[in-house]
Protein backbone atom coordinates (compact mmCIF):
# COMPACT_ATOMS: atom_id res chain seq x y z
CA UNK A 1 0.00 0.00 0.00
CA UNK A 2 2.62 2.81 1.04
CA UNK A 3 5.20 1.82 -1.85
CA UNK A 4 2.89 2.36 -4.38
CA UNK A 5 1.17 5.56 -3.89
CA UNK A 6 3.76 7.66 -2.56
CA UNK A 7 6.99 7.83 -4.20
CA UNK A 8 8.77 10.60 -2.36
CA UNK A 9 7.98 11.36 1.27
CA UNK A 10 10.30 14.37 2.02
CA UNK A 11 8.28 15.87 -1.05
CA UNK A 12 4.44 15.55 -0.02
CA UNK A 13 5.83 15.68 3.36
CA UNK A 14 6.87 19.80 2.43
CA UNK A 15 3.39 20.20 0.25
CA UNK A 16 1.87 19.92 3.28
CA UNK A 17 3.83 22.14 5.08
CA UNK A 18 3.75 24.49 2.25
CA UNK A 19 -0.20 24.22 2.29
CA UNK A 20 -0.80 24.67 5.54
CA UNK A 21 1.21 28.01 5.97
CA UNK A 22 -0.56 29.48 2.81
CA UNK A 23 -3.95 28.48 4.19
CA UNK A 24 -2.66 30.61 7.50
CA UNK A 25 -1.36 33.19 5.38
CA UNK A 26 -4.02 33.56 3.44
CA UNK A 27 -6.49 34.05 6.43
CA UNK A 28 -4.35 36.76 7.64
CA UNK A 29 -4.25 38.34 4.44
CA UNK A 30 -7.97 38.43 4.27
CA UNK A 31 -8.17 39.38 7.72
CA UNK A 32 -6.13 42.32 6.81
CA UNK A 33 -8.11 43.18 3.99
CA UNK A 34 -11.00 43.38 6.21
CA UNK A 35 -9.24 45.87 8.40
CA UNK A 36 -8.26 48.11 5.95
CA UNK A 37 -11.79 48.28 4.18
CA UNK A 38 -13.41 48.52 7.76
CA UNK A 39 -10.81 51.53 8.08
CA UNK A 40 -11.52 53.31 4.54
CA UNK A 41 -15.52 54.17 6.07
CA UNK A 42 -13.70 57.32 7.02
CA UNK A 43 -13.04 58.32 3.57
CA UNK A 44 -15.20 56.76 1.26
CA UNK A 45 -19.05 55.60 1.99
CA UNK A 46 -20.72 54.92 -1.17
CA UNK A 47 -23.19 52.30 -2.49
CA UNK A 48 -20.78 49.78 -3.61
CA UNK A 49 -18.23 50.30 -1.06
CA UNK A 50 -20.49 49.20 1.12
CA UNK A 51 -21.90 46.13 -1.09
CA UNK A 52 -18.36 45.05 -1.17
CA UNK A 53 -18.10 45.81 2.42
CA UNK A 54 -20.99 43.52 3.25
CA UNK A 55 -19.75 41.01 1.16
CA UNK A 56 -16.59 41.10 2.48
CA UNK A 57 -17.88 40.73 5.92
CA UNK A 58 -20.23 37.77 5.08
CA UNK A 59 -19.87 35.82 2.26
CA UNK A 60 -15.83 36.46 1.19
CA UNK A 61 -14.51 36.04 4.69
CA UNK A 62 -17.34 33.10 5.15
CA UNK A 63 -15.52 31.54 2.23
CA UNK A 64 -11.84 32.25 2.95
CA UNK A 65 -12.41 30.02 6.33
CA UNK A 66 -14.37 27.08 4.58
CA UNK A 67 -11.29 26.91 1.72
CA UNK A 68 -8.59 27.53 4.59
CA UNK A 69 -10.20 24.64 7.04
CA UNK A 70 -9.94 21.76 4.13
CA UNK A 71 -6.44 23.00 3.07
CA UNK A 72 -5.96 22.28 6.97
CA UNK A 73 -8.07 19.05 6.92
CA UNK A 74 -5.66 17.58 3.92
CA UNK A 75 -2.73 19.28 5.21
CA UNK A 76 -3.37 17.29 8.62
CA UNK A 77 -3.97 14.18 6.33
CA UNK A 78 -0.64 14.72 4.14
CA UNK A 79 0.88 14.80 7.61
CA UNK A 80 -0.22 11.01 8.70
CA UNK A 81 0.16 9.87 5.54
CA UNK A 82 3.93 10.58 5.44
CA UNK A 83 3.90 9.29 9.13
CA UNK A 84 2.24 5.92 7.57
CA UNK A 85 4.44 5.90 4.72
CA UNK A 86 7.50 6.58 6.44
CA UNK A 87 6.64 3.39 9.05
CA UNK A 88 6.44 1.05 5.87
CA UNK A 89 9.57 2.23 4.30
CA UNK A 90 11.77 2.11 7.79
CA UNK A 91 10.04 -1.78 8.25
CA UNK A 92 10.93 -2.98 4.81
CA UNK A 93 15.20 -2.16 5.89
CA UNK A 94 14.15 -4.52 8.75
């Protein structure tokens, strides 16, 4: 099973590092984002600054956490896959 679907560890092993710190990142990107547009009230109040506010708020930000929770869910997998994977190769130099 673990020979055959995974041919190099180290490298899925750093995917999912790599995706979990972008999912992170881009959370606090977003989060940022939402700052600065929450901030901009002072200047600017029209009608679709504040559509785009509201969606912001609601459905982009609603989004942004649904996409960054399953880059987290397969991150977590990739993680105990290359824990699984990693068992199997070190008992086959047994």
């Amino acid at each position: 099973m673990a020979d055959s679907s995974m041919k190099n560890i180290s490298a899925v092993e750093s995917y999912g590092k790599n995706l979990n710190n972008i999912s992170q990142q881009m959370v606090q990107i977003f989060q940022q984002l939402k700052q600065q547009t929450d901030s901009v009230i002072q200047y600017w109040d029209d009608d679709q600054y504040k559509r785009f506010r509201q969606d912001l708020d609601t459905d982009i930000m609603k989004d942004v956490r649904e996409i960054s929770a399953k880059m987290n869910i397969f991150a977590k997998y990739i993680e105990e896959m290359c824990k699984i994977h990693r068992m199997a190769q070190n008992q086959k130099y047994y």
